[in-house]
N, C-alpha and C. Protein backbone atom coordinates (compact mmCIF):
# COMPACT_ATOMS: atom_id res chain seq x y z
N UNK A 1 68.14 97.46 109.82
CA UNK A 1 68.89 96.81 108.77
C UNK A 1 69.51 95.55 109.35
N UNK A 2 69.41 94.33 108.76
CA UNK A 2 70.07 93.25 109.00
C UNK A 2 71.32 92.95 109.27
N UNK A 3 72.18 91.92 110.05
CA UNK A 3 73.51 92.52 109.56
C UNK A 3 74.32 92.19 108.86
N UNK A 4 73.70 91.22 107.66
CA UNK A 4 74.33 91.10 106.81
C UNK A 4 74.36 92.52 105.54
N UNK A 5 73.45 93.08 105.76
CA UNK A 5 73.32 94.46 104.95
C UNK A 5 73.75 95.18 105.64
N UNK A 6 74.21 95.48 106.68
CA UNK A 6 75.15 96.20 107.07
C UNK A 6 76.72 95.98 107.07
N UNK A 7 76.56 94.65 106.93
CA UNK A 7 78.13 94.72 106.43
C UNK A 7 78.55 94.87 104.88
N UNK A 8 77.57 94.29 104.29
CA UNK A 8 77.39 94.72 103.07
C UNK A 8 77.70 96.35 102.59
N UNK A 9 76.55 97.35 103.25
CA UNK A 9 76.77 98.64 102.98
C UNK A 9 78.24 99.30 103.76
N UNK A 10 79.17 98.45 104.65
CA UNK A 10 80.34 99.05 105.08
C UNK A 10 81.28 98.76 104.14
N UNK A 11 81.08 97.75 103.20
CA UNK A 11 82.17 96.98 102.40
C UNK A 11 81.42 98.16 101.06
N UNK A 12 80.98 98.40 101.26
CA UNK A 12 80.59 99.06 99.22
C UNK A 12 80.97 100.62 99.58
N UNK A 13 81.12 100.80 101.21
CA UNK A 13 81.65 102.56 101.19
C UNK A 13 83.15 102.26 101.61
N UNK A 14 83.55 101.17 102.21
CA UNK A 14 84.99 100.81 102.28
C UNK A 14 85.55 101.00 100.81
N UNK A 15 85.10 100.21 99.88
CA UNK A 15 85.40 100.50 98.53
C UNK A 15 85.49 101.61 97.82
N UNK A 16 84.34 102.48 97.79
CA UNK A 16 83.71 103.47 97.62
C UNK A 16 85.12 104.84 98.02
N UNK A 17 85.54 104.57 99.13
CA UNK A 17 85.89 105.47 99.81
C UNK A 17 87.72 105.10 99.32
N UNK A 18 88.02 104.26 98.95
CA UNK A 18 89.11 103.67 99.04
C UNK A 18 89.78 104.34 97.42
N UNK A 19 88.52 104.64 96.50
CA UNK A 19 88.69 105.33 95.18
C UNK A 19 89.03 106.96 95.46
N UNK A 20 88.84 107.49 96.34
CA UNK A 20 88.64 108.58 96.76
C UNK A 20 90.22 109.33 96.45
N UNK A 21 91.01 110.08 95.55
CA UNK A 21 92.18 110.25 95.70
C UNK A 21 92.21 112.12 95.37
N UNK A 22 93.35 112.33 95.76
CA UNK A 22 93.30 113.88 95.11
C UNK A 22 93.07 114.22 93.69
N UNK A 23 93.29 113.56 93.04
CA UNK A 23 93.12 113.70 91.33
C UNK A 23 91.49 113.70 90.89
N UNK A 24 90.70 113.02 92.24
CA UNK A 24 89.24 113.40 91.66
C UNK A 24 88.99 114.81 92.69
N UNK A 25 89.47 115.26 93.34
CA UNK A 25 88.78 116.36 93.44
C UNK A 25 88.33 117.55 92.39
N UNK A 26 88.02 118.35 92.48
CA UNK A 26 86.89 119.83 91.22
C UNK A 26 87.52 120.60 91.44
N UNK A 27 88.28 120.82 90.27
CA UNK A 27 88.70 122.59 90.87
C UNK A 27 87.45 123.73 91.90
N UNK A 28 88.46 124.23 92.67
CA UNK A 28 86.90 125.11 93.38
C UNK A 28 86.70 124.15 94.49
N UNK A 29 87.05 122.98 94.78
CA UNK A 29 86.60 121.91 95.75
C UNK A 29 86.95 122.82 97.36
N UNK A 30 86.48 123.18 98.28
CA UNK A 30 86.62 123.80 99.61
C UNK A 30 87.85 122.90 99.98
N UNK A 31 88.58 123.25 100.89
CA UNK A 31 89.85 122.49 102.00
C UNK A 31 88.28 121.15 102.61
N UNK A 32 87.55 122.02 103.32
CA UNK A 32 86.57 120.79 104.55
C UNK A 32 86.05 119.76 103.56
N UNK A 33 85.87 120.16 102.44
CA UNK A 33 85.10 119.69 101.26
C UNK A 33 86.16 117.96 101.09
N UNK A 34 86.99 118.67 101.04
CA UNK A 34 88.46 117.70 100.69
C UNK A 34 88.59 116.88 101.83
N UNK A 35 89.19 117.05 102.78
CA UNK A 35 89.43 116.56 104.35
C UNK A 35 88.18 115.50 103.79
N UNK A 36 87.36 115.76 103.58
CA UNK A 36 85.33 115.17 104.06
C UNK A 36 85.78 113.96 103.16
N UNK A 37 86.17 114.26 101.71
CA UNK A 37 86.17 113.24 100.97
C UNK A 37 87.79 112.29 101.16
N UNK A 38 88.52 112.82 101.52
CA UNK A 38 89.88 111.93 101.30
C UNK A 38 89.99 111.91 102.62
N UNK A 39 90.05 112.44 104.03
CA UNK A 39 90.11 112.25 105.07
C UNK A 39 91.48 113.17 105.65
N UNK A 40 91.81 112.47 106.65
CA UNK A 40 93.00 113.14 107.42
C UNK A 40 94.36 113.38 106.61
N UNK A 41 95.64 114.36 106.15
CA UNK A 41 96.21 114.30 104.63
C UNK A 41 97.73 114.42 106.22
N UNK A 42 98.13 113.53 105.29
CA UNK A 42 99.63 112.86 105.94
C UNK A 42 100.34 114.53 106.21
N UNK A 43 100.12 115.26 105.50
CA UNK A 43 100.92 116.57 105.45
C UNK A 43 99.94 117.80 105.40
N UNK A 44 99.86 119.10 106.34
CA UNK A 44 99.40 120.13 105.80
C UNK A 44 100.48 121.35 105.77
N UNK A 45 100.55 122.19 105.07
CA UNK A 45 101.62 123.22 104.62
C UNK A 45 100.95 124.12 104.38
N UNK A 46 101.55 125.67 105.00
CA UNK A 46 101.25 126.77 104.59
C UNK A 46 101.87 127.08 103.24
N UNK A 47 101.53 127.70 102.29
CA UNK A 47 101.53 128.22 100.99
C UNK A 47 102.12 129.66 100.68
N UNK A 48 103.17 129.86 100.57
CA UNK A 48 103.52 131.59 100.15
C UNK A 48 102.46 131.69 99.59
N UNK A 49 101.91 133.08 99.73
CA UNK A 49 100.51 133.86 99.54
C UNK A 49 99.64 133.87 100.10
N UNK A 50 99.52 132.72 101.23
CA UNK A 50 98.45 132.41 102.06
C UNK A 50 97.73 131.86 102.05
N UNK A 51 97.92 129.97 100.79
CA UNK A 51 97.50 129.38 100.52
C UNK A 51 97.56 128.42 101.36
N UNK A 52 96.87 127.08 101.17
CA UNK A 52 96.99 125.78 102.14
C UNK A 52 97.60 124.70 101.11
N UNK A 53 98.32 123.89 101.68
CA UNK A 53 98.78 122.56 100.78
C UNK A 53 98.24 121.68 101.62
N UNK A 54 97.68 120.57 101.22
CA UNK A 54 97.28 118.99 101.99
C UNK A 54 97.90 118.22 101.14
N UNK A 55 98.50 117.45 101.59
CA UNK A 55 99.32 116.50 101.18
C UNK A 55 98.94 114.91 101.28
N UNK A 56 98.88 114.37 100.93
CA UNK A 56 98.66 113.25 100.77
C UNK A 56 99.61 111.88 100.20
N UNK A 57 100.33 111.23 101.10
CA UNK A 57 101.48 110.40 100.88
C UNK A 57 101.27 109.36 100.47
N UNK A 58 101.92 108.68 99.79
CA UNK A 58 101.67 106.73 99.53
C UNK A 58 102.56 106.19 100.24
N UNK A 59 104.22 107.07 100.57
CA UNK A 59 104.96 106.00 100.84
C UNK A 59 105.02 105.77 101.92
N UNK A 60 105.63 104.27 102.36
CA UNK A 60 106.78 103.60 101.51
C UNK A 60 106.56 102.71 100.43
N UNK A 61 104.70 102.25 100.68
CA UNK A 61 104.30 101.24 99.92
C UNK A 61 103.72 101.55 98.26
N UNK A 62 103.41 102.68 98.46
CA UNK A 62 102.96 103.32 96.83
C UNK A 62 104.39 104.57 96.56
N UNK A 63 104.48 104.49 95.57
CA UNK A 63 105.48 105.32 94.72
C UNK A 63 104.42 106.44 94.40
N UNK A 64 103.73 107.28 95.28
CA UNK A 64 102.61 108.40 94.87
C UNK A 64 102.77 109.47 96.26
N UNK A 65 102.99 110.91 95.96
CA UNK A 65 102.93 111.82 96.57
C UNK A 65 101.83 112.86 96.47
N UNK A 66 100.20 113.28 96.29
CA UNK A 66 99.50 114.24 95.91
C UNK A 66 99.48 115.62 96.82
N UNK A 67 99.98 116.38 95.72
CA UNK A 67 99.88 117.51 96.67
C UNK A 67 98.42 119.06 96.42
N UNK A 68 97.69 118.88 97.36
CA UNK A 68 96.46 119.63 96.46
C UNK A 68 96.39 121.07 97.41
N UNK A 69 96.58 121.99 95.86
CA UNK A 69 97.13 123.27 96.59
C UNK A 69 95.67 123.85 96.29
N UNK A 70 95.45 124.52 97.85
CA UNK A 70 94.42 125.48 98.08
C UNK A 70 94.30 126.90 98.55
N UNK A 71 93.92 127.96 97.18
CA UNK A 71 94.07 129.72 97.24
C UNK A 71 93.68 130.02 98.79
N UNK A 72 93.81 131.14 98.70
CA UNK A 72 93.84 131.95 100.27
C UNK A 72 92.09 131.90 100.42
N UNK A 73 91.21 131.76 99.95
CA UNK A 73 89.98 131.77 99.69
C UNK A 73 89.41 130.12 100.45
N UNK A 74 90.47 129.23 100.41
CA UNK A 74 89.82 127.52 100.90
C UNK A 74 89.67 126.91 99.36
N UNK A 75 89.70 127.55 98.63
CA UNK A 75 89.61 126.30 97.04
C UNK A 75 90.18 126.17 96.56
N UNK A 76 90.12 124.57 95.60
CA UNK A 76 91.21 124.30 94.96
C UNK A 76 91.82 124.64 94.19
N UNK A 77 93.03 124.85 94.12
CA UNK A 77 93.52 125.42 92.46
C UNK A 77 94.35 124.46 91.78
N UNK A 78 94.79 124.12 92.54
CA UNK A 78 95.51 122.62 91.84
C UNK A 78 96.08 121.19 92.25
N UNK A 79 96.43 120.56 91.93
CA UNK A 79 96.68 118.77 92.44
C UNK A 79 97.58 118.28 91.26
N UNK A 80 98.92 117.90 92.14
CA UNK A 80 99.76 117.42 91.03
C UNK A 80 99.95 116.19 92.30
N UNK A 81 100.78 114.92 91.18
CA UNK A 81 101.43 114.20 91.98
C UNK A 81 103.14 114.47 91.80
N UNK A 82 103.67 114.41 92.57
CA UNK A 82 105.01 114.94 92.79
C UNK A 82 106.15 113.87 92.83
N UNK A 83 106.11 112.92 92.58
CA UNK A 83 107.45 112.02 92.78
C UNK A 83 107.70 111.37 91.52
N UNK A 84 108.06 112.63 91.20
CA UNK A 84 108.75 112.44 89.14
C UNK A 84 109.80 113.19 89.27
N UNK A 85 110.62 113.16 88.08
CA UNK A 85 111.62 113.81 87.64
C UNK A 85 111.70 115.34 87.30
N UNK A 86 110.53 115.86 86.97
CA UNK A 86 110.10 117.07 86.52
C UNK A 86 110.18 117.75 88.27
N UNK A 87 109.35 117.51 88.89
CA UNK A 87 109.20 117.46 90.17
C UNK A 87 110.24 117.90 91.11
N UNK A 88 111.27 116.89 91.00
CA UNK A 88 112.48 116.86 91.50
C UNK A 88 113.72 117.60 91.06
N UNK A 89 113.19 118.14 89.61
CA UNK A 89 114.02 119.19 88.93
C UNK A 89 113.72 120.87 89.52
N UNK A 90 112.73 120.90 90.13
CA UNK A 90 112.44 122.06 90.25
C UNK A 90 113.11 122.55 92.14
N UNK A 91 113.85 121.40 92.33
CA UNK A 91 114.45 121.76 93.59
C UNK A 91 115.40 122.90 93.47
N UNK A 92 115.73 123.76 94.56
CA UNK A 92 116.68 124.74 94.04
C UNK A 92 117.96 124.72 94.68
N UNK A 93 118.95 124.83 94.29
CA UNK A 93 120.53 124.94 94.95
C UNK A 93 120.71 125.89 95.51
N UNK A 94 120.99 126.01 96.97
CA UNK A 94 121.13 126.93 97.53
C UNK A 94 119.73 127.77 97.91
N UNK A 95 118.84 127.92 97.36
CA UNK A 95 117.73 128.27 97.85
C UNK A 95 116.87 127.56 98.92
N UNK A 96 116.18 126.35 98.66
CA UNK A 96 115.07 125.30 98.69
C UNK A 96 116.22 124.82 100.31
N UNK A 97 115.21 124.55 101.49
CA UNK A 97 115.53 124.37 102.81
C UNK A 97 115.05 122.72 103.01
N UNK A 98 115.49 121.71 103.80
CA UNK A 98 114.91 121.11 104.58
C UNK A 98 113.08 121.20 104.59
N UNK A 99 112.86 121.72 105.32
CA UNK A 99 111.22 122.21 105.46
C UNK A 99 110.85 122.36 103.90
N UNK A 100 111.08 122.93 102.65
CA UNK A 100 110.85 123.35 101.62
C UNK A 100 110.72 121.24 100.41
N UNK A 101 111.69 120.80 101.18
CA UNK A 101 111.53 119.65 100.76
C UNK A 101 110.51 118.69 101.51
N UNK A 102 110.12 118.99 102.65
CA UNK A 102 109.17 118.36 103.27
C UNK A 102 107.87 118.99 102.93
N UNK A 103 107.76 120.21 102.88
CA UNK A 103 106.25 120.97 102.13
C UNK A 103 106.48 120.29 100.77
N UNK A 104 107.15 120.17 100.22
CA UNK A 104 107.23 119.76 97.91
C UNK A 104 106.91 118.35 98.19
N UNK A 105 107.67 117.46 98.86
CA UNK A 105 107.40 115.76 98.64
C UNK A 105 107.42 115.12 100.16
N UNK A 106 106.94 115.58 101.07
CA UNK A 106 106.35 114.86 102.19
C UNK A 106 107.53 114.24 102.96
N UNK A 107 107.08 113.37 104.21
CA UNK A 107 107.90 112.57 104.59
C UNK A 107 108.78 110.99 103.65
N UNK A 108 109.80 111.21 103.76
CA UNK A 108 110.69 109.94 103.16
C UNK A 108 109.67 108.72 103.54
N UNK A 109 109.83 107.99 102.73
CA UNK A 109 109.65 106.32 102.52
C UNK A 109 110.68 105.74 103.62
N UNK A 110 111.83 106.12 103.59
CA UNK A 110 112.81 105.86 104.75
C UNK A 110 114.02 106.82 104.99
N UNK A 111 114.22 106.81 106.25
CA UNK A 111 114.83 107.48 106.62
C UNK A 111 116.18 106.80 107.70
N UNK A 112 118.00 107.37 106.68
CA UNK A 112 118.74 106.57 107.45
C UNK A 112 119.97 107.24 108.25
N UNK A 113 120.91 106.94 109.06
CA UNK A 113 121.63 108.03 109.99
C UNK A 113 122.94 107.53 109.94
N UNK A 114 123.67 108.01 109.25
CA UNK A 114 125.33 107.61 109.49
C UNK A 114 125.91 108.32 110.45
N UNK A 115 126.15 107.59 111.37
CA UNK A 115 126.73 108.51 113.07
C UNK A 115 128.09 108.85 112.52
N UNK A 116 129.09 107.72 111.79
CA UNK A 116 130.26 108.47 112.13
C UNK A 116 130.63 109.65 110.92
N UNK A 117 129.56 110.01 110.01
CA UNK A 117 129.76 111.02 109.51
C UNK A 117 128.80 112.24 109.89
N UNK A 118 128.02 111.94 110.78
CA UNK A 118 126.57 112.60 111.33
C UNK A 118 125.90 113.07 110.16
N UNK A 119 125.33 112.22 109.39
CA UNK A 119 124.93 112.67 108.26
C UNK A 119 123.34 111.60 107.91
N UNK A 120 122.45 112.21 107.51
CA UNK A 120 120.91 111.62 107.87
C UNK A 120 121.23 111.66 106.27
N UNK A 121 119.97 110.83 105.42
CA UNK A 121 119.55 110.34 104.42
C UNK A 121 118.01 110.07 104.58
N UNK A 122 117.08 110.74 103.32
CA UNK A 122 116.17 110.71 103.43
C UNK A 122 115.54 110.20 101.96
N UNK A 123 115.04 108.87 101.37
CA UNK A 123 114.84 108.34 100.86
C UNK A 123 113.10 108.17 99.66
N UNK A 124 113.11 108.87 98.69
CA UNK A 124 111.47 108.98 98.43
C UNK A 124 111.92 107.92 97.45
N UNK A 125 110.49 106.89 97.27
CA UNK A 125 110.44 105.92 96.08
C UNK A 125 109.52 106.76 94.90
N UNK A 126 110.47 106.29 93.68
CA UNK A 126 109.10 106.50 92.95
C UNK A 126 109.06 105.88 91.43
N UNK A 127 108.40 106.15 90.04
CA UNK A 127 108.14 105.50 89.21
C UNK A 127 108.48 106.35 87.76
N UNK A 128 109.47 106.06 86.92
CA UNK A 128 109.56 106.93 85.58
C UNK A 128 108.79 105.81 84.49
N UNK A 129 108.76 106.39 83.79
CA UNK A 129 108.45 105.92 82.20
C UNK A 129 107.14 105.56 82.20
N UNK A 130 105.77 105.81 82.31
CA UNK A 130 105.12 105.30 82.70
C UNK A 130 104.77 104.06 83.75
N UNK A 131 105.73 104.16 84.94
CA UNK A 131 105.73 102.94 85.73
C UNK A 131 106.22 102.07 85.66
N UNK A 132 107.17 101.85 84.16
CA UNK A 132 107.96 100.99 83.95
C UNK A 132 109.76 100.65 84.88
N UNK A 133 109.85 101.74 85.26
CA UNK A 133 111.20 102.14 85.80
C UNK A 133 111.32 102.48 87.31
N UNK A 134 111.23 101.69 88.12
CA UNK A 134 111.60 101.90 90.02
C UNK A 134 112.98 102.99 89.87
N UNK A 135 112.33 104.31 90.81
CA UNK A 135 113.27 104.75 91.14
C UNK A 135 114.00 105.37 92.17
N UNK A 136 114.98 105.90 93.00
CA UNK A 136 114.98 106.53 94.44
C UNK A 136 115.56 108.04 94.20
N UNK A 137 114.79 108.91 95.37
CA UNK A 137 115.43 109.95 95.31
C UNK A 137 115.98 110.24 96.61
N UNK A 138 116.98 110.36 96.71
CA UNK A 138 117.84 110.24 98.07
C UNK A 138 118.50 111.65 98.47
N UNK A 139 117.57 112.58 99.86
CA UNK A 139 118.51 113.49 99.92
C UNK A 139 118.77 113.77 101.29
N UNK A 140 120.34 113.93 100.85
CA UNK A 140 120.95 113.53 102.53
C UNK A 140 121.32 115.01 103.35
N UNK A 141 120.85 114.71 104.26
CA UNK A 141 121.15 116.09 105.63
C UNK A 141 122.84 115.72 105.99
N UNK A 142 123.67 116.68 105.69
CA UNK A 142 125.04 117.00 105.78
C UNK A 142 125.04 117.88 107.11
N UNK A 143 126.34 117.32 107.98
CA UNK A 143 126.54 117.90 109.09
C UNK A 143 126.61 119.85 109.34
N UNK A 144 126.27 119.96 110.10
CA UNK A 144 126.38 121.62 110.33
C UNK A 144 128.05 122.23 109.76
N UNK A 145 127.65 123.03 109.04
CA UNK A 145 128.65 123.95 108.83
C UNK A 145 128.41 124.92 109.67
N UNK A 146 129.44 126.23 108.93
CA UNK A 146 129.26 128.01 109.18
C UNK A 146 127.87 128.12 109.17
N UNK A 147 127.56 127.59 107.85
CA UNK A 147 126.32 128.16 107.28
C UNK A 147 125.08 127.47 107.60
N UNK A 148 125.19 125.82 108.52
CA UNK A 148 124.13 125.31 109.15
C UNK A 148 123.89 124.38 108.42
N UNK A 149 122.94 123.41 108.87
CA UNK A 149 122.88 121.74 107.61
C UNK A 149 122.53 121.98 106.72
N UNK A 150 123.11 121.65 105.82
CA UNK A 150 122.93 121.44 104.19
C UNK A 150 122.52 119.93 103.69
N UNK A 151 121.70 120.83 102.66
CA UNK A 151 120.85 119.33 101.84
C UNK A 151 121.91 119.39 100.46
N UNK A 152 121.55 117.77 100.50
CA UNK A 152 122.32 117.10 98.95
C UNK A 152 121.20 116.37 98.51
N UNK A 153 121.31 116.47 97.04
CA UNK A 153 120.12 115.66 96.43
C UNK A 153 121.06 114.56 95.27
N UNK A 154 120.42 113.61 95.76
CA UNK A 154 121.17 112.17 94.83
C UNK A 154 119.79 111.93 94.12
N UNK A 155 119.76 111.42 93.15
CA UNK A 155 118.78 110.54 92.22
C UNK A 155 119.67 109.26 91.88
N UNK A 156 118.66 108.29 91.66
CA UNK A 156 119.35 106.88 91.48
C UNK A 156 118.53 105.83 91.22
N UNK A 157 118.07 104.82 90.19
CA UNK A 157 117.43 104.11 90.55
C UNK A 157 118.51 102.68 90.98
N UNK A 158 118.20 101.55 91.53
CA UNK A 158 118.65 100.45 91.75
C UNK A 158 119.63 99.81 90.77
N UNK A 159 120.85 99.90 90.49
CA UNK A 159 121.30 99.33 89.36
C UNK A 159 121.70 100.01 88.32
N UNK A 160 121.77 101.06 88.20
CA UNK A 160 121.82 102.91 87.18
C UNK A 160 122.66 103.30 87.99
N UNK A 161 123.17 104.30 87.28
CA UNK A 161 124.16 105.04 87.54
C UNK A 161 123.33 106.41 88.78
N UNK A 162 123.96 106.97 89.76
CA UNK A 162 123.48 107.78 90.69
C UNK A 162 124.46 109.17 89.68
N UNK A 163 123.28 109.86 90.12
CA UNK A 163 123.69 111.51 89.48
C UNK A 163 123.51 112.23 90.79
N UNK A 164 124.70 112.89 91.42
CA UNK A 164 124.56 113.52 92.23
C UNK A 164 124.63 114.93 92.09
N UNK A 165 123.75 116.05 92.88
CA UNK A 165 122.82 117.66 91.79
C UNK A 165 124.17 118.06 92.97
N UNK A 166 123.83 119.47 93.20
CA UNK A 166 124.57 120.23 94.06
C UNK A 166 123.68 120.19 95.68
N UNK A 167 124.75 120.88 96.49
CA UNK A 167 124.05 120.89 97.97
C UNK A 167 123.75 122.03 98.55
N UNK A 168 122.57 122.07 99.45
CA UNK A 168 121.10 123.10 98.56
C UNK A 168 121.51 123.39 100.50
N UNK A 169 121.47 124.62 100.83
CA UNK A 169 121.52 125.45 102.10
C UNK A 169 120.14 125.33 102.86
N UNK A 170 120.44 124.95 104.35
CA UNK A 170 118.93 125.31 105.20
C UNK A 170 118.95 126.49 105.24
């Protein structure tokens, strides 16, 4: 092959490959099946029941989290994207850990550290109204108590009023 047709055929699977997202996978799609088509997934998570999660991040630069959950069997059963409101409602107070927020919506977009309160902040971007609306979900690691670091969950977009939920136990 020439090499102008070879750069040719790297640029049409560069493309090709670049369409590739969790939302086209098949229900039934294998875990290797997946990996093969979307590649290496920013996040993998074990699943109560003995399922697999692959995760797949956008941020800081895309407002998109896919999370494609796979039965104890290797196939797919489902693929949501996660950095909505619905999403973020289903966090639990007092239940839902640190780790539990990193298996649901991945690593922060950014991540910030107030020493003199020792208190971390962990930052997801994302999009309401059909994309019309930038928004942040901000939840901050609170210093050790009795009971050990505790999560707080803020929502806020830029310029809106911040609603702050309750603070959720590691």
């Amino acid at each position: 092959m020439s090499p102008s047709k070879t750069l040719l055929f790297a640029a049409a699977v560069s493309l090709l490959s670049a369409c590739a997202t969790p939302q086209s996978l098949a229900p039934g799609t294998t875990l290797d099946q997946a990996r093969a088509k979307l590649g290496k997934p920013t996040g993998s998570y074990p699943l109560a029941g003995g399922g697999t999660r692959l995760q797949y991040s956008n941020q800081p630069f895309d407002q998109s989290v896919w999370n494609a959950d796979f039965d104890t069997q290797g196939r797919l059963a489902r693929v949501e994207q996660v950095m909505n409101d619905a999403a973020f409602a289903r966090v639990q107070s007092g239940k839902d850990t640190r780790n539990d927020v990193l298996r649901d919506f991945g690593q922060p977009a950014e991540t910030f550290y107030y020493k003199l309160v020792d208190e971390s902040a962990w930052m997801y971007r994302y999009y309401t109204y059909g994309g019309l609306r930038r928004r942040c979900l901000s939840i901050s690691i609170l210093p050790a108590s009795s009971s050990g670091p505790r999560l707080g969950l803020t929502r806020g977009p830029s310029g809106m009023a911040v609603v702050t939920s309750s603070v959720f136990a590691v």
